[in-house]
Protein backbone atom coordinates (compact mmCIF):
# COMPACT_ATOMS: atom_id res chain seq x y z
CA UNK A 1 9.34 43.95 -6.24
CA UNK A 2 9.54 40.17 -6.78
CA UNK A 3 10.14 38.21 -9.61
CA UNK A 4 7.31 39.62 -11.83
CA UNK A 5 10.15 41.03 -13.47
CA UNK A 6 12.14 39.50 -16.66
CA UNK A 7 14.89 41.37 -15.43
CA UNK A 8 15.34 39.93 -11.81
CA UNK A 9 14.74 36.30 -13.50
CA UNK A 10 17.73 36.78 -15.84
CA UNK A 11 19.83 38.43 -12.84
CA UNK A 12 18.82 35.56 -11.22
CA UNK A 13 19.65 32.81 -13.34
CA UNK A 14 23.60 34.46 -14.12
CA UNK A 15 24.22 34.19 -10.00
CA UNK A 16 23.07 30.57 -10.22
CA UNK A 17 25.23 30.05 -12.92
CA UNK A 18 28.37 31.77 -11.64
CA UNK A 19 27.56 29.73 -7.89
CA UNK A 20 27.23 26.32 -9.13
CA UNK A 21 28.59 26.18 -12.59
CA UNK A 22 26.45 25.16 -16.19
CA UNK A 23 27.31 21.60 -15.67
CA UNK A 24 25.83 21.37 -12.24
CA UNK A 25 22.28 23.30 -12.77
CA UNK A 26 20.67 20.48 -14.86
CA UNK A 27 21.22 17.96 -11.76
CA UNK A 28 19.53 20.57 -9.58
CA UNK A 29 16.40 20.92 -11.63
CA UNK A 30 15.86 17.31 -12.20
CA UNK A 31 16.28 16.84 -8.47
CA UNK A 32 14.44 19.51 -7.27
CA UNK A 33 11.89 18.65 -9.91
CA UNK A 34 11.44 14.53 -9.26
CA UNK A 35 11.59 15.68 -5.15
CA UNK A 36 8.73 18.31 -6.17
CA UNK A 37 7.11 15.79 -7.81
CA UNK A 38 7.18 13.06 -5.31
CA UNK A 39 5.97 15.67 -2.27
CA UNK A 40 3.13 16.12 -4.54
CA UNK A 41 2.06 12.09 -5.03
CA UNK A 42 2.34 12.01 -1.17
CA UNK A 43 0.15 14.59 -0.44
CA UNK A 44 -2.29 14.06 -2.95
CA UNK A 45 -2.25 9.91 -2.48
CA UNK A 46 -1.71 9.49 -5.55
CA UNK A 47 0.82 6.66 -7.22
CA UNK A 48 2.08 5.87 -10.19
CA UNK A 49 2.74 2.24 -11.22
CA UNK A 50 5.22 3.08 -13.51
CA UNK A 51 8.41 4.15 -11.61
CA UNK A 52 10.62 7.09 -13.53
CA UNK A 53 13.98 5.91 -14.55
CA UNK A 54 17.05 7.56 -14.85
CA UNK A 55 18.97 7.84 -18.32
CA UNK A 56 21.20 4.95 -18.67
CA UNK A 57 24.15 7.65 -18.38
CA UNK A 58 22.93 8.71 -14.85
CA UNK A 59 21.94 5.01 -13.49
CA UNK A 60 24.72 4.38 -11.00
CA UNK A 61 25.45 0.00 -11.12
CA UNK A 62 27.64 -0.84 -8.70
CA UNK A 63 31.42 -1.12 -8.91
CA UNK A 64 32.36 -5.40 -11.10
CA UNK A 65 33.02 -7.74 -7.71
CA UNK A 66 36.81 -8.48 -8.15
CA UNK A 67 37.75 -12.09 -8.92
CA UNK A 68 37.77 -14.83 -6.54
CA UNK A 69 41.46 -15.31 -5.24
CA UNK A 70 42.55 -18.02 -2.66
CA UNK A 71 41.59 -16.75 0.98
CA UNK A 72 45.57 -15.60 2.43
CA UNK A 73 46.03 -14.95 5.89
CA UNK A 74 46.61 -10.88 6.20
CA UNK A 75 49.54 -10.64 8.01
CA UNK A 76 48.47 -7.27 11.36
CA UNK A 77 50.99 -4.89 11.76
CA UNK A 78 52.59 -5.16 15.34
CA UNK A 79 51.72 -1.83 17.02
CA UNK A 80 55.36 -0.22 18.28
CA UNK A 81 55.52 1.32 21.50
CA UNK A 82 55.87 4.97 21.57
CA UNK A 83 59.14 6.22 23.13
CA UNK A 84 58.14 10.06 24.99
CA UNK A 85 61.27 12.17 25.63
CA UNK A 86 62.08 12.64 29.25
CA UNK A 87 60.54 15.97 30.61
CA UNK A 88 63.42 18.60 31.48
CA UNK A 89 64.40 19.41 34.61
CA UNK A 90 62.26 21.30 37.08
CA UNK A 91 64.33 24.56 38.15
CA UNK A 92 63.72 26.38 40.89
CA UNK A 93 64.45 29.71 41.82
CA UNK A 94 65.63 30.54 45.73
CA UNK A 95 63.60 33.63 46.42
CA UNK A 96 66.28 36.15 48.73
């Protein structure tokens, strides 16, 4: 019992890829590797001067600053007061 056996690996690995999907299970290994990797560097002390990069596909650069317009005054909606309905009226039943 365990994973000694080629046969739970492979069941295994078709429930990870019916749960998150072929595209996704690349992301997870590189993540769980490079966190697996970095636990490791901490506990042993060790550092690397070089620092891993990511592929230039997966480097996120942030969104082009839009151009510079003339500063115009943003005109603030006017909050409306909200109108409640009038409660009904209270009946009361005479008791006999």
């Amino acid at each position: 019992m365990g994973l000694d056996n080629p046969l739970h690996i492979a069941f295994l690995v078709v429930i990870l890829l019916l749960v998150f999907g072929a595209k996704r299970l690349p992301e997870i290994g590189r993540s769980l590797g490079s966190g697996m990797r970095e636990f490791k560097q901490s506990v042993t002390g060790e550092h690397n001067s070089q620092q891993t990069a990511l592929p230039p596909a997966e480097q996120q650069q942030p969104p082009p600053a839009p151009a510079a317009q003339p500063a115009q005054p943003v005109a603030q909606p006017v909050a409306q007061p909200v109108a409640t309905p009038p409660a009904p009226p209270v009946e009361h039943q005479q008791q006999s």
